[in-house]
N, C-alpha and C. Protein backbone atom coordinates (compact mmCIF):
# COMPACT_ATOMS: atom_id res chain seq x y z
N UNK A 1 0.82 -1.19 0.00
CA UNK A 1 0.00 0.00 0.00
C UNK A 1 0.87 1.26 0.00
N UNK A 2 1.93 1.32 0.94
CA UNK A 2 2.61 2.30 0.78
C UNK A 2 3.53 2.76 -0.31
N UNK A 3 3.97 1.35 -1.00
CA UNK A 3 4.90 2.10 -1.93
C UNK A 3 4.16 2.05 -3.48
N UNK A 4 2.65 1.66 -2.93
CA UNK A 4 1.84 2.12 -4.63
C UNK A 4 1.21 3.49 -4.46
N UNK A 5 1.07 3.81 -3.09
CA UNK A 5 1.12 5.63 -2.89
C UNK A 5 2.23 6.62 -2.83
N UNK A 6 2.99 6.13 -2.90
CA UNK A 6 4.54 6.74 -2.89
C UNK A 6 4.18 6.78 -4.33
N UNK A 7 4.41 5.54 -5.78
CA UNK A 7 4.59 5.77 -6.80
C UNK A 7 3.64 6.58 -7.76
N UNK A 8 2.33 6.34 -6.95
CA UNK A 8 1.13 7.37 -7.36
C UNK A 8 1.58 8.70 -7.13
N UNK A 9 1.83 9.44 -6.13
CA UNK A 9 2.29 10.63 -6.09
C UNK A 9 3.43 11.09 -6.39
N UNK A 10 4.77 10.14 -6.71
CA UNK A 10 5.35 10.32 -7.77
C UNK A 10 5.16 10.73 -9.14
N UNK A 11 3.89 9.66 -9.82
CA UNK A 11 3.97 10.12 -11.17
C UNK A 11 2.84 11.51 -11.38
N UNK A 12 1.98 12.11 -10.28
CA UNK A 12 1.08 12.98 -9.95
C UNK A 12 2.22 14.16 -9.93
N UNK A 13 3.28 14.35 -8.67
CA UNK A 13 3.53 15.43 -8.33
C UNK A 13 5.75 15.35 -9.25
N UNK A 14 5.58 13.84 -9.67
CA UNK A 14 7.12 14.09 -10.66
C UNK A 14 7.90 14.24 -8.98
N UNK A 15 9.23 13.68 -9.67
CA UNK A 15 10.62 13.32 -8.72
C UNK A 15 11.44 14.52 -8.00
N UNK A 16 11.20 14.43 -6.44
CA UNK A 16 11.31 15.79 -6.18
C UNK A 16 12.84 16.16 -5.74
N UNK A 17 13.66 15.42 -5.90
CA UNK A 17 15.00 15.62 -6.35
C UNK A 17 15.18 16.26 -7.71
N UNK A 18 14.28 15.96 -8.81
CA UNK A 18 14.68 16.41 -9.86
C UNK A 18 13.89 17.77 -9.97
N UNK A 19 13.10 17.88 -9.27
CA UNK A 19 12.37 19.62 -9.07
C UNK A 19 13.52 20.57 -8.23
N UNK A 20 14.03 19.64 -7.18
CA UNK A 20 15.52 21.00 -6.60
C UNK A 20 16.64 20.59 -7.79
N UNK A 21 16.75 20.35 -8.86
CA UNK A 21 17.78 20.03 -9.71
C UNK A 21 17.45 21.15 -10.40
N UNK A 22 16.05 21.44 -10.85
CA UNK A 22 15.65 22.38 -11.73
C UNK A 22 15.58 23.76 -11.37
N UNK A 23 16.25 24.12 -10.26
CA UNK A 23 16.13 24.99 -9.54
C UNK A 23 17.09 26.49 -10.26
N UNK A 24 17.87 25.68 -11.01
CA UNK A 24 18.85 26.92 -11.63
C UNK A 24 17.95 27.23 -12.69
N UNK A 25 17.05 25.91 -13.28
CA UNK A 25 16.69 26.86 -14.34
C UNK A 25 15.27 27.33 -14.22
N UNK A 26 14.36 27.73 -13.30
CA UNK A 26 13.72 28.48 -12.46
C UNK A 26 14.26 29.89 -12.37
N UNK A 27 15.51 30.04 -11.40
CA UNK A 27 15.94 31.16 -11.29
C UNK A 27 16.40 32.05 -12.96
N UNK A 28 16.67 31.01 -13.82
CA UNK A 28 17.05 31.80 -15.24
C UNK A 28 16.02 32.28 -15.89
N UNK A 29 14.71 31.67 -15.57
CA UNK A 29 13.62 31.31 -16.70
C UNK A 29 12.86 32.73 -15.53
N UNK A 30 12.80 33.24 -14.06
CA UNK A 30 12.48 34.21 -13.81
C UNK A 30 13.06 36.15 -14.10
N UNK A 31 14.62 35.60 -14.15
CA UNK A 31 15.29 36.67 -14.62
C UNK A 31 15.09 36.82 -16.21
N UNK A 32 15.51 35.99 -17.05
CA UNK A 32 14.96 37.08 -18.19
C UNK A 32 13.23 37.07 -18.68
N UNK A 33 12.62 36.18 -18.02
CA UNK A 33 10.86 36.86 -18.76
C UNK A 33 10.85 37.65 -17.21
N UNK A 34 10.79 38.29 -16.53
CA UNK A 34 10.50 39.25 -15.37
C UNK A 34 12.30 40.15 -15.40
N UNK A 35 12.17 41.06 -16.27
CA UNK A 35 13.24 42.02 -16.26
C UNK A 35 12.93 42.79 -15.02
N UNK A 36 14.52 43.12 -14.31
CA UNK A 36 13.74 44.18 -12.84
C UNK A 36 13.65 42.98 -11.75
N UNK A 37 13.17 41.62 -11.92
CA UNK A 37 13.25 40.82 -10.86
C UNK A 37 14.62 40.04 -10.16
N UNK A 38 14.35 40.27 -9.02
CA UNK A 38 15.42 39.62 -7.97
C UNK A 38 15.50 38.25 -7.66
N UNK A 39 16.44 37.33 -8.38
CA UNK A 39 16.30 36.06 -7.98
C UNK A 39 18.00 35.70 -7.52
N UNK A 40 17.60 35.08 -6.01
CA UNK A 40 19.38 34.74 -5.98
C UNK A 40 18.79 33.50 -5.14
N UNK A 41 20.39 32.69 -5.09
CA UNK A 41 20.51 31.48 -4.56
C UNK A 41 21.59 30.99 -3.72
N UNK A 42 21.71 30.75 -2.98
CA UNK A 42 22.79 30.13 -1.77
C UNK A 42 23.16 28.90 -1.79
N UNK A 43 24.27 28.25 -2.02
CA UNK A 43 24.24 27.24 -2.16
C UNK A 43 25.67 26.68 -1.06
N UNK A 44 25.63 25.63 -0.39
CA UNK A 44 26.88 25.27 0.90
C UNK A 44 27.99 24.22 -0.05
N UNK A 45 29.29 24.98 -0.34
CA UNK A 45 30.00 24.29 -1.73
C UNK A 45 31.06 23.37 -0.36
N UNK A 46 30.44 22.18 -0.78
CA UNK A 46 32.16 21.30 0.01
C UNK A 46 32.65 20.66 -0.84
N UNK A 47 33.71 20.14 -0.80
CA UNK A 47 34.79 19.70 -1.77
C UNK A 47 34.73 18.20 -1.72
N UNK A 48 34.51 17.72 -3.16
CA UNK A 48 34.09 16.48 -3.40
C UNK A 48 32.61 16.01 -3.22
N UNK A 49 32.10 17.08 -3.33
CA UNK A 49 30.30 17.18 -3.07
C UNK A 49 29.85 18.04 -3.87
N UNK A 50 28.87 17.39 -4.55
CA UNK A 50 27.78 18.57 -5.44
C UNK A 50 27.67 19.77 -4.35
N UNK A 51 26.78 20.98 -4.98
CA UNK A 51 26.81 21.89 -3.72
C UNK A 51 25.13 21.69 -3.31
N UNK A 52 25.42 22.31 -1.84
CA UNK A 52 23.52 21.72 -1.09
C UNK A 52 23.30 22.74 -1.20
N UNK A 53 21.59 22.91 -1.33
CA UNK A 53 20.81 24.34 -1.64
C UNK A 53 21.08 24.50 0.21
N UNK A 54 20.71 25.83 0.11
CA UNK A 54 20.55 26.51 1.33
C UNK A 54 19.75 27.47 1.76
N UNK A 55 19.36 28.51 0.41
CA UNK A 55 18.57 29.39 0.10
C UNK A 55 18.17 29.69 -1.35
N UNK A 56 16.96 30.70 -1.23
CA UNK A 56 16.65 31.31 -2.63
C UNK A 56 15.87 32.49 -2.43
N UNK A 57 16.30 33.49 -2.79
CA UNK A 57 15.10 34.36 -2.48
C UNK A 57 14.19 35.18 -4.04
N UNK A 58 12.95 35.27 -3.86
CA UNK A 58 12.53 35.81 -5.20
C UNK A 58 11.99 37.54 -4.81
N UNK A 59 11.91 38.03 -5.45
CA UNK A 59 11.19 39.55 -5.36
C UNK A 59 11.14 39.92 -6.85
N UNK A 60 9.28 39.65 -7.09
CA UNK A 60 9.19 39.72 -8.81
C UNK A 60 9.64 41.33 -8.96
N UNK A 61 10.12 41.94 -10.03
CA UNK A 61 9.31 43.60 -10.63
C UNK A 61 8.22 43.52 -10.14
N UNK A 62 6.86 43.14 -10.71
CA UNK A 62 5.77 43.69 -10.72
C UNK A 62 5.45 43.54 -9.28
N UNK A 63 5.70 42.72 -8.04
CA UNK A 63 5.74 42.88 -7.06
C UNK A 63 6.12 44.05 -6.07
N UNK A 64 7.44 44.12 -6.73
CA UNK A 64 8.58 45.59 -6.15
C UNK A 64 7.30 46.83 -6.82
N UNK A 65 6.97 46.79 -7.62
CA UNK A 65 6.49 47.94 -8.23
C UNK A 65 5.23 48.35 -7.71
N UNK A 66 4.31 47.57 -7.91
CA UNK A 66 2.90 47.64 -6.96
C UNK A 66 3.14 48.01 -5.77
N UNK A 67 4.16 47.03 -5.03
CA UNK A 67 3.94 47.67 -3.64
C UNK A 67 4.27 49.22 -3.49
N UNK A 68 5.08 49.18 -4.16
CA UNK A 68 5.64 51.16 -3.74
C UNK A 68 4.53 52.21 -4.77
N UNK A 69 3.93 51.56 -5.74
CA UNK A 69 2.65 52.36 -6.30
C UNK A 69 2.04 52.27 -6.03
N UNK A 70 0.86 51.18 -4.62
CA UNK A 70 -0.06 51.28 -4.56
C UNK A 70 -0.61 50.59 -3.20
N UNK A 71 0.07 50.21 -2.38
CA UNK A 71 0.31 49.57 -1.13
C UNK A 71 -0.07 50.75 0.08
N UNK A 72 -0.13 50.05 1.06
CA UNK A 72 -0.22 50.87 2.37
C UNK A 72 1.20 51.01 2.81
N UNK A 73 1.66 51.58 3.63
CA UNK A 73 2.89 51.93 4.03
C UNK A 73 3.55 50.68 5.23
N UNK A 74 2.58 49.63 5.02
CA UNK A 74 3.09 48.67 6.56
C UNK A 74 3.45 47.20 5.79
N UNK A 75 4.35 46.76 6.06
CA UNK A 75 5.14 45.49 5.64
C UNK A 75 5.01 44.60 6.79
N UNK A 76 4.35 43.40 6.78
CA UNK A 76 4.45 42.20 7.64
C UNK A 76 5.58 40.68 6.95
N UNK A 77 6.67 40.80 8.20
CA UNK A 77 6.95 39.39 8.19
C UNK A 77 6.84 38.33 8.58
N UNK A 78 6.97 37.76 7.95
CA UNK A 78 5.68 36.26 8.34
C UNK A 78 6.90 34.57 8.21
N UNK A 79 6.27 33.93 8.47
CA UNK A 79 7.32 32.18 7.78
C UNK A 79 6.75 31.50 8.46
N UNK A 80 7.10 30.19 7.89
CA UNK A 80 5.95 28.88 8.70
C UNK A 80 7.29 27.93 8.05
N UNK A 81 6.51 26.47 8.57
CA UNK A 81 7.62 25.38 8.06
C UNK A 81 7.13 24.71 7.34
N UNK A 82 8.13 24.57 6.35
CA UNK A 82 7.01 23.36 5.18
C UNK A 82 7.51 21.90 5.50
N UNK A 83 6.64 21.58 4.87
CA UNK A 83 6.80 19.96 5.62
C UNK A 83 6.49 19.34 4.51
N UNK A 84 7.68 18.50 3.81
CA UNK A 84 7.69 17.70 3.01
C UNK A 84 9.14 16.92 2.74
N UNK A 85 9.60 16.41 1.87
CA UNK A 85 10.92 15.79 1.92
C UNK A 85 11.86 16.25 2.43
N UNK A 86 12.59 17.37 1.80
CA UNK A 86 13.12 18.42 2.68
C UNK A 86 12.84 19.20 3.50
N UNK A 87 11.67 19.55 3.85
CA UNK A 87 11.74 20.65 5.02
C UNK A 87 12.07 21.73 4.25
N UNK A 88 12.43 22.56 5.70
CA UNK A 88 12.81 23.72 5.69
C UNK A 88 11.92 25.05 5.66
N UNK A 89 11.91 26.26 5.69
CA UNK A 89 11.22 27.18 5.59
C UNK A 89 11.05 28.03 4.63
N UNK A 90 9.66 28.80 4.80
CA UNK A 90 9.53 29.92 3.79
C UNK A 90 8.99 30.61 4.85
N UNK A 91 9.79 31.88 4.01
CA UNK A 91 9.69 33.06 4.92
C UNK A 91 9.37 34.15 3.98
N UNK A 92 8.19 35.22 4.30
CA UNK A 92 7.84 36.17 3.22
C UNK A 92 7.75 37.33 3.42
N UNK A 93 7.69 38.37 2.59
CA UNK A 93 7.20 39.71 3.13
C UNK A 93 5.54 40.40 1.83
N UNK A 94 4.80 40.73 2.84
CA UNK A 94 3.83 41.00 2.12
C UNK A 94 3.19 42.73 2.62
N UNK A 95 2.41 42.77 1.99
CA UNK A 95 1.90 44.40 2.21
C UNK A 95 0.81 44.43 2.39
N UNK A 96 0.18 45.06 2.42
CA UNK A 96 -1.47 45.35 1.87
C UNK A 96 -1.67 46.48 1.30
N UNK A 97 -2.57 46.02 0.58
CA UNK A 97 -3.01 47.15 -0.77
C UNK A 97 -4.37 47.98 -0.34
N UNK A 98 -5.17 48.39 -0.75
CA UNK A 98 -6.13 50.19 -0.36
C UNK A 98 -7.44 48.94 -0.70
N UNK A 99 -7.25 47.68 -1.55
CA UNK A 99 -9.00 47.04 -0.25
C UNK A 99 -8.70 45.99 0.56
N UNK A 100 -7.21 46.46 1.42
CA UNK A 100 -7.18 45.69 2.51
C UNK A 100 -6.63 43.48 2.14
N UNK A 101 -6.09 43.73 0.84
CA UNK A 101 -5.79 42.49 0.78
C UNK A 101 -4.34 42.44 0.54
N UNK A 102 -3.92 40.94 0.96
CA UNK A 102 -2.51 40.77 1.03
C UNK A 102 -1.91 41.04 -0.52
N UNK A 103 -0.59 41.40 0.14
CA UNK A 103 0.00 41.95 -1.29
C UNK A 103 1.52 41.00 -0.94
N UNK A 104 2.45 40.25 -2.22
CA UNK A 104 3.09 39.66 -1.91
C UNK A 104 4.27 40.86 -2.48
N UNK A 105 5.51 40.76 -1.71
CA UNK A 105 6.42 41.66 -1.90
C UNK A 105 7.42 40.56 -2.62
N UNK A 106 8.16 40.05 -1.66
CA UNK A 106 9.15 38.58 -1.50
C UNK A 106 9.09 37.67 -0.87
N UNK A 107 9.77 36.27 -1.49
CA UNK A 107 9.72 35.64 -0.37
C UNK A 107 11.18 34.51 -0.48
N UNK A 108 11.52 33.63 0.38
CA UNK A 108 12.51 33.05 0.59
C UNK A 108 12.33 31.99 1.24
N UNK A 109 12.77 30.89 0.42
CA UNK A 109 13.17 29.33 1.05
C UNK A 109 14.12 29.15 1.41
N UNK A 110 14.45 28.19 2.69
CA UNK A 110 15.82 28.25 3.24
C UNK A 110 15.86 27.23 4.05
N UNK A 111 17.07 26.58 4.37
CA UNK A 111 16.82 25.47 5.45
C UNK A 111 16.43 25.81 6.47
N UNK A 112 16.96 26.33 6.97
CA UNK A 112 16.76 26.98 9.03
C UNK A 112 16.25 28.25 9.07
N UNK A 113 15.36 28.77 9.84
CA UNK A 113 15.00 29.99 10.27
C UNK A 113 15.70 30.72 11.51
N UNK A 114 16.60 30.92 10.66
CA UNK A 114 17.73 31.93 12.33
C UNK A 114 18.48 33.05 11.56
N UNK A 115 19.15 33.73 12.43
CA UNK A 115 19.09 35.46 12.46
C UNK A 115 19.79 35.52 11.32
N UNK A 116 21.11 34.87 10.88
CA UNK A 116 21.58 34.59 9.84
C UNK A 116 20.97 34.68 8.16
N UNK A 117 19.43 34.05 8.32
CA UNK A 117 18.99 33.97 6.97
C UNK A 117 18.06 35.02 6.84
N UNK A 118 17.31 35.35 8.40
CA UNK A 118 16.63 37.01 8.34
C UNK A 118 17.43 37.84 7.63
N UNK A 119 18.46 37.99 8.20
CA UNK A 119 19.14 39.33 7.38
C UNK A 119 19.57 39.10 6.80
N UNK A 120 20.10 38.12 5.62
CA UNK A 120 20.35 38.04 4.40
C UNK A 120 19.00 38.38 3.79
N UNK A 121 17.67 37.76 3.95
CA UNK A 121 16.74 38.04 3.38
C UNK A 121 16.27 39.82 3.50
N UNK A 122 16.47 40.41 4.96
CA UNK A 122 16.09 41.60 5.24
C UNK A 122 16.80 42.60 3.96
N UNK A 123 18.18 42.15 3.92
CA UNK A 123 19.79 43.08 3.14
C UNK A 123 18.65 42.92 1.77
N UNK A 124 18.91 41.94 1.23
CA UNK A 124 18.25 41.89 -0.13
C UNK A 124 16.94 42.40 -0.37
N UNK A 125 15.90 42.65 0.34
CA UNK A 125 14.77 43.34 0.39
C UNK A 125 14.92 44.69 0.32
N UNK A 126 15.92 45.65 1.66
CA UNK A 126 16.68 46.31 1.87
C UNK A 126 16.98 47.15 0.08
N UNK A 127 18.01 45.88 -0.43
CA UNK A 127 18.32 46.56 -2.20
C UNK A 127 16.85 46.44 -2.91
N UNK A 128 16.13 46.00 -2.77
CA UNK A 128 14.82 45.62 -3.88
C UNK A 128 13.79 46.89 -3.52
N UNK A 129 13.87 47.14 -2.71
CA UNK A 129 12.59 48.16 -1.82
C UNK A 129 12.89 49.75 -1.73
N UNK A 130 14.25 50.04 -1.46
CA UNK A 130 14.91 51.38 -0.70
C UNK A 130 15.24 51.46 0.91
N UNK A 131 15.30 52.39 1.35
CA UNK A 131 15.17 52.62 2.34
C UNK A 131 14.20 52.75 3.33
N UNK A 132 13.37 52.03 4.14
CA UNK A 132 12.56 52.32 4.81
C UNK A 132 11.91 53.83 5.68
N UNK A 133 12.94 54.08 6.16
CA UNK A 133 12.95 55.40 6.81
C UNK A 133 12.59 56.65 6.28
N UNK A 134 13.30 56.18 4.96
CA UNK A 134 12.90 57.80 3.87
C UNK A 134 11.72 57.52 3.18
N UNK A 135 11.13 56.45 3.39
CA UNK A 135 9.88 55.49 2.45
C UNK A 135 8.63 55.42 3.67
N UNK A 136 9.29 55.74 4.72
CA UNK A 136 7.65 55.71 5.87
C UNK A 136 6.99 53.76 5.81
N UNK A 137 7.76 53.74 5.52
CA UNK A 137 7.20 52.22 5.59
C UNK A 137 7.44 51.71 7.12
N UNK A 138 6.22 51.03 7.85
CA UNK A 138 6.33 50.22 9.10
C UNK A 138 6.62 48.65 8.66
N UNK A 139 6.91 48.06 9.98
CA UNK A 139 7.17 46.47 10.14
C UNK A 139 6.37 46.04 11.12
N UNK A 140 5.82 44.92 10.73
CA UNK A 140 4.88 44.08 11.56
C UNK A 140 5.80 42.90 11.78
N UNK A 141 5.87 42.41 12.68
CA UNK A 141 6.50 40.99 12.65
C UNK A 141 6.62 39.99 14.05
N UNK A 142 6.79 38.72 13.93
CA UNK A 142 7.04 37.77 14.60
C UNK A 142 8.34 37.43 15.09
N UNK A 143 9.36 38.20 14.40
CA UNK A 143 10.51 37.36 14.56
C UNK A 143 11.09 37.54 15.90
N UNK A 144 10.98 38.30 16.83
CA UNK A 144 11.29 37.71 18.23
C UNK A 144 11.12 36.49 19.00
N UNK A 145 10.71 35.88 18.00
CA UNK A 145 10.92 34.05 18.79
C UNK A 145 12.01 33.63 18.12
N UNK A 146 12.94 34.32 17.29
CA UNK A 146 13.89 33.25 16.89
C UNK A 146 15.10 34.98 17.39
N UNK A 147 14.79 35.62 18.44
CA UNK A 147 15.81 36.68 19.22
C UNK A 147 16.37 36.98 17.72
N UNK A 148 15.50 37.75 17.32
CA UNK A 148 15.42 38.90 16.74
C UNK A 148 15.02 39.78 16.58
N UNK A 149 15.41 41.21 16.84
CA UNK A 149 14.34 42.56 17.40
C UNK A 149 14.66 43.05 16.00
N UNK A 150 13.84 44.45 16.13
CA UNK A 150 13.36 45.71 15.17
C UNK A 150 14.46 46.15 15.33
N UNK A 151 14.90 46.35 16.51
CA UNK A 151 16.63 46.82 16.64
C UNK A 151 17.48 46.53 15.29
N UNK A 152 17.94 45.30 15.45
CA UNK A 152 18.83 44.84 14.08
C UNK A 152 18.13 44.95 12.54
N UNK A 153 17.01 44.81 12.66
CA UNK A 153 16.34 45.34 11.37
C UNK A 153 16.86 46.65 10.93
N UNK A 154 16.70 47.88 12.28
CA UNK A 154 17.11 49.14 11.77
C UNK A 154 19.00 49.35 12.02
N UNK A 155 19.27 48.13 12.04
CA UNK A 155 21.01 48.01 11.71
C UNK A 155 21.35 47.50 10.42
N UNK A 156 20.32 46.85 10.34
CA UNK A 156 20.52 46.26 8.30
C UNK A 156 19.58 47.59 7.49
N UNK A 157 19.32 47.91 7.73
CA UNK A 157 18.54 49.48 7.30
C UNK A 157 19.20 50.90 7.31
N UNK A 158 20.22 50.59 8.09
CA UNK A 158 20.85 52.25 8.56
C UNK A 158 22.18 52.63 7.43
């Protein structure tokens, strides 16, 4: 029973080693049809080893653009854990727009959720967005369960 549902959702959802294989060409196939979009990737290189993903973060144009044309001025960060072969997290930033519905800014997959991959994700938002301060933009967020304050936010900001 189990391994004719394993092969059923194999040939349903395709080999999910070969979906993180395809991962470079994802990031190519977003940079040139989305000109203006932010796609990068992290990868942990050891010697005598393929390299292991680690991260990715996306921030379309038309994302970057909406939000600063037509958004409210307050940014929530958010992440949960996904749960599937690999694991790991996604972590996002979203807005809201003038009838009150979520607006997606960026977002980022990553193995671990710790202060480390916040502010890589924060820095790169940081280049995609501007400056907060001169932009009036607020932060909503959770991340003080993984001892991280607004403090260091406005140290990757300053």
């Amino acid at each position: 029973m189990f391994r004719a549902l394993k092969a059923a959702r194999s040939m349903a959802e395709g080999n999910i080693k070969k979906q993180y294989e395809r991962i470079w060409d994802y990031t190519d196939e977003q940079t040139t049809s989305n000109e203006g979009s932010t796609v990068k990737i992290n990868c942990i290189h050891a010697p005598y080893s393929q390299p292991i993903f680690q991260r990715i973060y996306v921030c379309l144009d038309a994302c970057k653009k909406g939000f600063k044309a037509g958004c409210r001025p307050l940014i929530s960060l958010e992440g949960c854990f996904l749960k599937g072969y690999y694991g790991g997290y996604l972590l996002c930033v979203v807005g809201q727009d003038v009838n009150n519905e979520i607006f997606p800014i960026a977002y980022v997959v990553m193995d671990v959720e710790d202060k480390e991959n916040w502010k890589w994700f924060l820095t790169l938002l940081h280049q995609d967005l501007g400056d907060y301060s001169q932009l009036g933009w607020n932060f909503m967020s959770d991340i003080p369960k993984i001892n991280f304050s607004l403090n260091d936010l406005a140290c990757i900001y300053a």
